[in-house]
Every structure is written in C-alpha cells, then in structure tokens.
PDB file of N, CA and C in Angstrom:
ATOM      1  N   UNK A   1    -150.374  24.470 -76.508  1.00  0.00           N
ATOM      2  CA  UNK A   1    -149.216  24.235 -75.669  1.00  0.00           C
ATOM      3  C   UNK A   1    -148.180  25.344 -75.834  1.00  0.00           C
ATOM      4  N   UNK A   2    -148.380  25.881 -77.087  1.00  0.00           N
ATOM      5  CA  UNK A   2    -147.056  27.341 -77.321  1.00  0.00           C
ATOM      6  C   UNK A   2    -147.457  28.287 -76.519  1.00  0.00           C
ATOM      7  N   UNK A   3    -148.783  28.466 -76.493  1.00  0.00           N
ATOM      8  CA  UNK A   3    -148.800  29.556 -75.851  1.00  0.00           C
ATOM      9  C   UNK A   3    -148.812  29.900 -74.047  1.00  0.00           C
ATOM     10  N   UNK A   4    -148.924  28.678 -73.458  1.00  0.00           N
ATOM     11  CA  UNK A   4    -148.383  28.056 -72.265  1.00  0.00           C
ATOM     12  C   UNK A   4    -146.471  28.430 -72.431  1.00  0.00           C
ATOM     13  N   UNK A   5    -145.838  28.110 -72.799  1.00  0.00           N
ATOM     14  CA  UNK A   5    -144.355  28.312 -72.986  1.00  0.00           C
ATOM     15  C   UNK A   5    -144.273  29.565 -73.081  1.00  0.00           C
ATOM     16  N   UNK A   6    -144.846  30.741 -73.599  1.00  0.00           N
ATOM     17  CA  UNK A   6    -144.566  32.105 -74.020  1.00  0.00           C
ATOM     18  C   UNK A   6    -145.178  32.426 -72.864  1.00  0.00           C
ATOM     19  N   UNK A   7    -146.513  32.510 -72.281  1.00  0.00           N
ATOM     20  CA  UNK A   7    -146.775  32.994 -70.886  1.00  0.00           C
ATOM     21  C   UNK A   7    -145.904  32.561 -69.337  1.00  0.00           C
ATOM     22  N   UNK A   8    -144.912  31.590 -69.647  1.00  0.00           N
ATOM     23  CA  UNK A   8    -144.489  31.095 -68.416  1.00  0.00           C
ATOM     24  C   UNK A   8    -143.004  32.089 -68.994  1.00  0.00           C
ATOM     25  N   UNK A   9    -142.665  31.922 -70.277  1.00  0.00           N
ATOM     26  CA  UNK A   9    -141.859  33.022 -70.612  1.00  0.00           C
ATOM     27  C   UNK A   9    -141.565  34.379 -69.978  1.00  0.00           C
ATOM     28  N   UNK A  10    -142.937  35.049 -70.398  1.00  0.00           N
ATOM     29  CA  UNK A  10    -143.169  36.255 -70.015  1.00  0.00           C
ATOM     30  C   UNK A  10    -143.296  36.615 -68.607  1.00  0.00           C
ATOM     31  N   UNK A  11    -143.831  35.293 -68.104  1.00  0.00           N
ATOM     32  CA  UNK A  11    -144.061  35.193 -66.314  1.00  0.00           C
ATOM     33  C   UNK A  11    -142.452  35.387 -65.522  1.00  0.00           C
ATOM     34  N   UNK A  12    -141.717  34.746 -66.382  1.00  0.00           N
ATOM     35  CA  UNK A  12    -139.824  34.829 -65.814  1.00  0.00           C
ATOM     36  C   UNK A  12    -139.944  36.282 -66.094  1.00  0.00           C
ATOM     37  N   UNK A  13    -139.619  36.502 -66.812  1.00  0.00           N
ATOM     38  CA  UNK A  13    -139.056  37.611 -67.700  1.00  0.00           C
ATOM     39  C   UNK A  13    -139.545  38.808 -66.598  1.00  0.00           C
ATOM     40  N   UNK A  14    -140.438  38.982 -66.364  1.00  0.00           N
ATOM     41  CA  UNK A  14    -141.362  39.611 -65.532  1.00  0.00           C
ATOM     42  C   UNK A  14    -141.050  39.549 -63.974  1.00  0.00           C
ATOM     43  N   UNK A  15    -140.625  38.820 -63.286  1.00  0.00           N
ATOM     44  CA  UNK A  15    -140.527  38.134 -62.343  1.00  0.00           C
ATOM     45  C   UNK A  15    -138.991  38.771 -62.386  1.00  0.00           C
ATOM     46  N   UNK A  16    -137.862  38.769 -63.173  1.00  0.00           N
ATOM     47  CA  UNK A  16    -136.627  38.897 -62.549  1.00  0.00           C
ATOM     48  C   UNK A  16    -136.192  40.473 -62.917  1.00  0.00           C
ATOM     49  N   UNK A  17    -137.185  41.114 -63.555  1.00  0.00           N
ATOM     50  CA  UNK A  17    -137.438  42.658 -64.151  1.00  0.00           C
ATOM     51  C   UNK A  17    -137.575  43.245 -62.114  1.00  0.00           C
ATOM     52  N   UNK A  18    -138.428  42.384 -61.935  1.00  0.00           N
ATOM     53  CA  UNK A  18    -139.041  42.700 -60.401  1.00  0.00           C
ATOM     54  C   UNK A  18    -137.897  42.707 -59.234  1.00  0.00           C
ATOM     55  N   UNK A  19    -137.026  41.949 -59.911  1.00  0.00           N
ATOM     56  CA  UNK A  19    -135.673  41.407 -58.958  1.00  0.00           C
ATOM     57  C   UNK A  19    -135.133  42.580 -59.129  1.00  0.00           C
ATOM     58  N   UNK A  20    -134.649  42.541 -60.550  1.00  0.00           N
ATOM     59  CA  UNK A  20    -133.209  43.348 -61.179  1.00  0.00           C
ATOM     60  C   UNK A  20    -133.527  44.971 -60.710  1.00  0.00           C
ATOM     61  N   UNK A  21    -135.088  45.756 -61.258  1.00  0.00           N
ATOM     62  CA  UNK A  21    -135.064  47.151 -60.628  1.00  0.00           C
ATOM     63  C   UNK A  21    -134.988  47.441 -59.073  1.00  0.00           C
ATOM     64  N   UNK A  22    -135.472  46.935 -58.344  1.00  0.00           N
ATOM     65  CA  UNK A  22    -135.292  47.846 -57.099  1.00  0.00           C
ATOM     66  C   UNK A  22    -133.771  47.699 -56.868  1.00  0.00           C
ATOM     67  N   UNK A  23    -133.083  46.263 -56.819  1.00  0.00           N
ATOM     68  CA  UNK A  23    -131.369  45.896 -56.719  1.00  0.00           C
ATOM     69  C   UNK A  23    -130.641  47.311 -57.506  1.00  0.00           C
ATOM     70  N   UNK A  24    -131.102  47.787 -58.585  1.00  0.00           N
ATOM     71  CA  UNK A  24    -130.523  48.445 -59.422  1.00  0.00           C
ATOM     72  C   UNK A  24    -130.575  49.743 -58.586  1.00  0.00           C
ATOM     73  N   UNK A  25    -132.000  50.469 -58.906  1.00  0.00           N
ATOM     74  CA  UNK A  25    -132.496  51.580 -57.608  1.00  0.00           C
ATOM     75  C   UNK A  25    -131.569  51.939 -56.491  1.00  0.00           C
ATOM     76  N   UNK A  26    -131.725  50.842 -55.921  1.00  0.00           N
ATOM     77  CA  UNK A  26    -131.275  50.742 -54.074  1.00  0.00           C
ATOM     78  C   UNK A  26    -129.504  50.830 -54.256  1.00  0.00           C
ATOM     79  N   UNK A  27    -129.142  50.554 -54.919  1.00  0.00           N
ATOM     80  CA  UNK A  27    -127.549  50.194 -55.265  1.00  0.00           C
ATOM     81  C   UNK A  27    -127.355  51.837 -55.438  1.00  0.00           C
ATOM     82  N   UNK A  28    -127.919  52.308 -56.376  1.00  0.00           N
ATOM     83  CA  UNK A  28    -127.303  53.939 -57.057  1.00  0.00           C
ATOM     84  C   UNK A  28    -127.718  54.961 -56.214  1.00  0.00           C
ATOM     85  N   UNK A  29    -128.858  54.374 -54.951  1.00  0.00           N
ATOM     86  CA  UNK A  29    -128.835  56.000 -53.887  1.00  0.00           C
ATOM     87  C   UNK A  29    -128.228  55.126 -52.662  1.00  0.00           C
ATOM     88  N   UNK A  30    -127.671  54.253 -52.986  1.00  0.00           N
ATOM     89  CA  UNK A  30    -126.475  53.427 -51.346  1.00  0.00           C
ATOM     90  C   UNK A  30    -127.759  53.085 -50.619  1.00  0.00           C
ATOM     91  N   UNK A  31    -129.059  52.133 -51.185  1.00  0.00           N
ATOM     92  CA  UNK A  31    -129.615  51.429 -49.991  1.00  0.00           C
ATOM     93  C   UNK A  31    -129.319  50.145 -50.122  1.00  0.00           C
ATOM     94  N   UNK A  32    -129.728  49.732 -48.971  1.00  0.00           N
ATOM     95  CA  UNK A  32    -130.664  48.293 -49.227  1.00  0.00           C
ATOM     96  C   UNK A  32    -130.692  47.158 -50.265  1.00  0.00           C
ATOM     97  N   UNK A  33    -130.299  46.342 -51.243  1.00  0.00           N
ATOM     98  CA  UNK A  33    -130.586  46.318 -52.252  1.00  0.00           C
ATOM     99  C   UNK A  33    -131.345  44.769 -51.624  1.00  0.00           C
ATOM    100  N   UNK A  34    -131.451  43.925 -50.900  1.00  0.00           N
ATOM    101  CA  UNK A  34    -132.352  43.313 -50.368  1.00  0.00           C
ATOM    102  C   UNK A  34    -133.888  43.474 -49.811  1.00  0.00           C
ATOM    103  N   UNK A  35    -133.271  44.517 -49.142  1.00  0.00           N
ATOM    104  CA  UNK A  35    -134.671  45.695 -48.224  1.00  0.00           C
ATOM    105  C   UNK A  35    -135.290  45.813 -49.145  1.00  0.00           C
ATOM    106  N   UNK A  36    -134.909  46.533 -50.326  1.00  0.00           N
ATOM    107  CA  UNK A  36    -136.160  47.020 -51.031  1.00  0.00           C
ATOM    108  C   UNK A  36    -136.527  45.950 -52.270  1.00  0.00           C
ATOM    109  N   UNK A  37    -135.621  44.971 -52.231  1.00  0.00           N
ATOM    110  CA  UNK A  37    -136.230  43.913 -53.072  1.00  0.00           C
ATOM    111  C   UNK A  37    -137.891  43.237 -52.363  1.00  0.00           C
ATOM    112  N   UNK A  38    -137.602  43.455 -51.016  1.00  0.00           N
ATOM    113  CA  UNK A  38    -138.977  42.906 -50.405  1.00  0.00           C
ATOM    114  C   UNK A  38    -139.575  44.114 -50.309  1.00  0.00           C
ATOM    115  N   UNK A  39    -139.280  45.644 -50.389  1.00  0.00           N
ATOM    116  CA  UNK A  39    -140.197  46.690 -50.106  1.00  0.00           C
ATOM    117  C   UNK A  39    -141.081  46.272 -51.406  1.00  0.00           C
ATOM    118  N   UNK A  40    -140.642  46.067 -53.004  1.00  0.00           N
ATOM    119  CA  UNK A  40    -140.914  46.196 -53.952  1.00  0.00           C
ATOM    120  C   UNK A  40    -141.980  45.011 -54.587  1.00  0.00           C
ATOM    121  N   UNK A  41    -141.939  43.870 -53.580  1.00  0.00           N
ATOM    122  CA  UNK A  41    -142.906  42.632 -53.142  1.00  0.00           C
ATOM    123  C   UNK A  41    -143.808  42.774 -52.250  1.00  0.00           C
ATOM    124  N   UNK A  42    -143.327  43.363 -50.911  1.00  0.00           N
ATOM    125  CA  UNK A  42    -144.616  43.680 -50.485  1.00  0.00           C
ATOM    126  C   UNK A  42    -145.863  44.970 -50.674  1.00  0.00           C
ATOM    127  N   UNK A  43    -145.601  45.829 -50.909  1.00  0.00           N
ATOM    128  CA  UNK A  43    -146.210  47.240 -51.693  1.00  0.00           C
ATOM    129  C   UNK A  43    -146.749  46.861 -52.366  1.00  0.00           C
ATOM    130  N   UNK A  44    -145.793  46.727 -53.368  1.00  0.00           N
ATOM    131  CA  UNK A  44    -146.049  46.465 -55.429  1.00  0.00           C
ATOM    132  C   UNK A  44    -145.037  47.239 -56.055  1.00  0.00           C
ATOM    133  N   UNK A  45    -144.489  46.987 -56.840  1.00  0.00           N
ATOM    134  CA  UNK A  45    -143.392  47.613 -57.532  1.00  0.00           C
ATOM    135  C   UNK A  45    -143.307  49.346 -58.062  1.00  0.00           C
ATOM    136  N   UNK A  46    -144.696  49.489 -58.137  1.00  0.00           N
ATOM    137  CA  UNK A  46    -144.642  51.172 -58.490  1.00  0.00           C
ATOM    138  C   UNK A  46    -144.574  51.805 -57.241  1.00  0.00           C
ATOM    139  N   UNK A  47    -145.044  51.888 -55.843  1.00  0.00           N
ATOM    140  CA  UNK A  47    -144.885  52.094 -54.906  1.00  0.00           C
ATOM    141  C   UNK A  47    -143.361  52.276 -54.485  1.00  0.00           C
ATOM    142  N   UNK A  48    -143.058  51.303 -54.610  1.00  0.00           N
ATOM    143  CA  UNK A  48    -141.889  50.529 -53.816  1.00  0.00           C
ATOM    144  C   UNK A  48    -141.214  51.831 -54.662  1.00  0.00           C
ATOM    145  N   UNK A  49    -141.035  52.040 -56.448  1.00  0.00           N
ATOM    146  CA  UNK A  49    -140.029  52.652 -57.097  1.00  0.00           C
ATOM    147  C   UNK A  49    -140.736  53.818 -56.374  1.00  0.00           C
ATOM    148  N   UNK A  50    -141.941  54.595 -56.138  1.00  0.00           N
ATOM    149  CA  UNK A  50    -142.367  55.808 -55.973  1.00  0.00           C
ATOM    150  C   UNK A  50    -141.613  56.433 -54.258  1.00  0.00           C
ATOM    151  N   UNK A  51    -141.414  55.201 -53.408  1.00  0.00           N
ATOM    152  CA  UNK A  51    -140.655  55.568 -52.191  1.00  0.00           C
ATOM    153  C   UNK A  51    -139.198  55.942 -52.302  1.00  0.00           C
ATOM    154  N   UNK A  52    -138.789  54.658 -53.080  1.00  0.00           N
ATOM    155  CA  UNK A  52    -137.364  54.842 -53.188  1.00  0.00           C
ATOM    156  C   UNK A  52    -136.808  55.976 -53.924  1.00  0.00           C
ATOM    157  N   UNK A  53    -137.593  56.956 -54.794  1.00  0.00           N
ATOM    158  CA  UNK A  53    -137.142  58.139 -55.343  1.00  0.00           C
ATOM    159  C   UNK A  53    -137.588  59.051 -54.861  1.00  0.00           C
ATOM    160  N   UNK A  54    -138.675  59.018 -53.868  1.00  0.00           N
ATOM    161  CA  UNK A  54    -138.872  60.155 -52.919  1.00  0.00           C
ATOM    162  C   UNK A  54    -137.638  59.892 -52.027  1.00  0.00           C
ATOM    163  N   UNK A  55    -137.154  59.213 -51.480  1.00  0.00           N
ATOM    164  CA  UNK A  55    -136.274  59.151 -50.055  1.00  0.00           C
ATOM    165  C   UNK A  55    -134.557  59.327 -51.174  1.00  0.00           C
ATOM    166  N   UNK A  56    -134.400  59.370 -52.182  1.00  0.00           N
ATOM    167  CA  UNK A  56    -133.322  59.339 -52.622  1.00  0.00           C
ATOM    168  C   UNK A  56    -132.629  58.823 -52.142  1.00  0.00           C
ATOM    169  N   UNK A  57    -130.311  59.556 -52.091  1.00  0.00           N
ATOM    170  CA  UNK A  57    -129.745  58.768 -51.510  1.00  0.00           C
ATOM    171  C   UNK A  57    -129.528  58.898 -49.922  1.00  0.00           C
ATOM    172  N   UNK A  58    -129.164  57.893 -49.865  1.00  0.00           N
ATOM    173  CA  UNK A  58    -128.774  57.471 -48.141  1.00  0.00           C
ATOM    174  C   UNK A  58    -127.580  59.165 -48.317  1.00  0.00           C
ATOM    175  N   UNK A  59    -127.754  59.297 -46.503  1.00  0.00           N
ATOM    176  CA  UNK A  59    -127.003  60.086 -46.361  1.00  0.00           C
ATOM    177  C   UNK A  59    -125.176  59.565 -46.297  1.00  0.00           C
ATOM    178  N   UNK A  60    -125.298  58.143 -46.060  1.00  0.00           N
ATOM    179  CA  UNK A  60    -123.588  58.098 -46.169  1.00  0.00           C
ATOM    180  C   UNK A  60    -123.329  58.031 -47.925  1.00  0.00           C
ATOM    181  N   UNK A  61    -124.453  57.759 -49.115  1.00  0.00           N
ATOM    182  CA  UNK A  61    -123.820  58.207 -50.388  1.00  0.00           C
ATOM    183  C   UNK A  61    -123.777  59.564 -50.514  1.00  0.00           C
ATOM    184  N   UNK A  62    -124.189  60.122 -50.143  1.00  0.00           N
ATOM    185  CA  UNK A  62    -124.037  61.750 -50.256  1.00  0.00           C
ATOM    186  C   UNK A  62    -122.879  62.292 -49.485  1.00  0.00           C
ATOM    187  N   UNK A  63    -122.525  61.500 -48.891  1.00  0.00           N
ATOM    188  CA  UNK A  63    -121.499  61.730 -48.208  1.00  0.00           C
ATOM    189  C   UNK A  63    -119.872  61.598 -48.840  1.00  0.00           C
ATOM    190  N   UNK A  64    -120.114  60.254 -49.687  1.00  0.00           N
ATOM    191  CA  UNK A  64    -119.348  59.788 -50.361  1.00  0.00           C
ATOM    192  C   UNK A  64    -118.721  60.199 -51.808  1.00  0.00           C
ATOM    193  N   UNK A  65    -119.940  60.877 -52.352  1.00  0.00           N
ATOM    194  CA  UNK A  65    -120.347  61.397 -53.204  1.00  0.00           C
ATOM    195  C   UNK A  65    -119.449  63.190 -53.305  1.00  0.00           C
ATOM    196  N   UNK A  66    -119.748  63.744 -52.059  1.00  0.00           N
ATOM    197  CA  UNK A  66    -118.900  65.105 -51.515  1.00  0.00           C
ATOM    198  C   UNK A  66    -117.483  64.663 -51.596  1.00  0.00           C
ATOM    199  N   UNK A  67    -116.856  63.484 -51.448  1.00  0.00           N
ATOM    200  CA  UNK A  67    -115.900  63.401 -51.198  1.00  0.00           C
ATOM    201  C   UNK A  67    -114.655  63.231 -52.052  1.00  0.00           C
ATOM    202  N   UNK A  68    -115.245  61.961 -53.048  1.00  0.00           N
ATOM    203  CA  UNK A  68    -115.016  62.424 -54.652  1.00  0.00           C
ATOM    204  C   UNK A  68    -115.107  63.075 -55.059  1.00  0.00           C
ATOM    205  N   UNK A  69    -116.070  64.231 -54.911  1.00  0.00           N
ATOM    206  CA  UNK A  69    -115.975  65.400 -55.855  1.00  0.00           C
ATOM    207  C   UNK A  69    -114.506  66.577 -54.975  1.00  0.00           C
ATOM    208  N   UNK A  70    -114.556  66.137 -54.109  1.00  0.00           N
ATOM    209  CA  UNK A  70    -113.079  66.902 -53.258  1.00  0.00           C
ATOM    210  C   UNK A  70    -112.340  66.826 -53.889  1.00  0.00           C
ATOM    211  N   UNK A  71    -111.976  65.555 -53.689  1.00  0.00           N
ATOM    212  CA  UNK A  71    -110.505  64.750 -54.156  1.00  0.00           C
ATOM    213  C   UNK A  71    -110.367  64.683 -55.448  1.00  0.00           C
ATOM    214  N   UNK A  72    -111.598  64.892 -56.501  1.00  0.00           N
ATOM    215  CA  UNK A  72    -111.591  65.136 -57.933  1.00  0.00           C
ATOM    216  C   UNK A  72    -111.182  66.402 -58.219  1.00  0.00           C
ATOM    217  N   UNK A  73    -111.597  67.040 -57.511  1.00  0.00           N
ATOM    218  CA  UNK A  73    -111.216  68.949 -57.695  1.00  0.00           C
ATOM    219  C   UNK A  73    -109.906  69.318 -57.160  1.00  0.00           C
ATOM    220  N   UNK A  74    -109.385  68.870 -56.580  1.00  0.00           N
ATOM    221  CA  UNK A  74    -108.065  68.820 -55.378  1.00  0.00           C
ATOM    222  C   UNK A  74    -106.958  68.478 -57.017  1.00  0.00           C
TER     223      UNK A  74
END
C-alpha cells in the first residue's frame, strides 16, 4: 500500500512540474502561458520546451524589453 502513496506522489509531483514549466517558459519570452500549457500536453513536454526556445520572445517583449533598457540608460 506505501508504495501506491509514493507513486500517486510522484504522479502529482510530475503532473504540476508539467503545469509549472511551460507557465514559467511562456511568461519570460511574453507568450501564452495557457497556449503553451496545452502546446506542452498535446506534443509532449520536450517538444513543446524545444518550440518554445526556438521561437523565443514575442516581438511585443522585445519590444518592451528596448524600452527599459532606454529609459534605464536615459
């Protein structure tokens, strides 16, 4: 029976790892953080991370990104 409790354990644990990275990902290049919660479900999670760091950030964080660094240097 313990080892039933430690696999349903590991099954969460696992399961919200799946949640928490792409949310994390998608947040720091300004996507999606829903979108790619299902890109990262339907693919598979190495995929899903292998797209989302090919496509980097959205062009309005890069945008945003130029702008702070203005107003930081200014």
């Amino acid at each position: 029976m313990e080892d039933t409790h430690i696999y349903i354990l590991a099954g969460i644990i696992i399961f919200l790892l799946l949640i928490y990275l792409p949310i994390t990902m998608a947040r720091k290049r300004g996507r999606s953080a829903f979108g790619w919660v299902l890109v990262f479900w339907i693919l598979n999670p190495l995929w899903g991370a292998i797209l989302l760091l090919i496509l980097g950030d959205s062009s309005k964080k890069i945008k945003e990104d130029i702008m702070k660094e203005i107003n930081h240097n200014q």
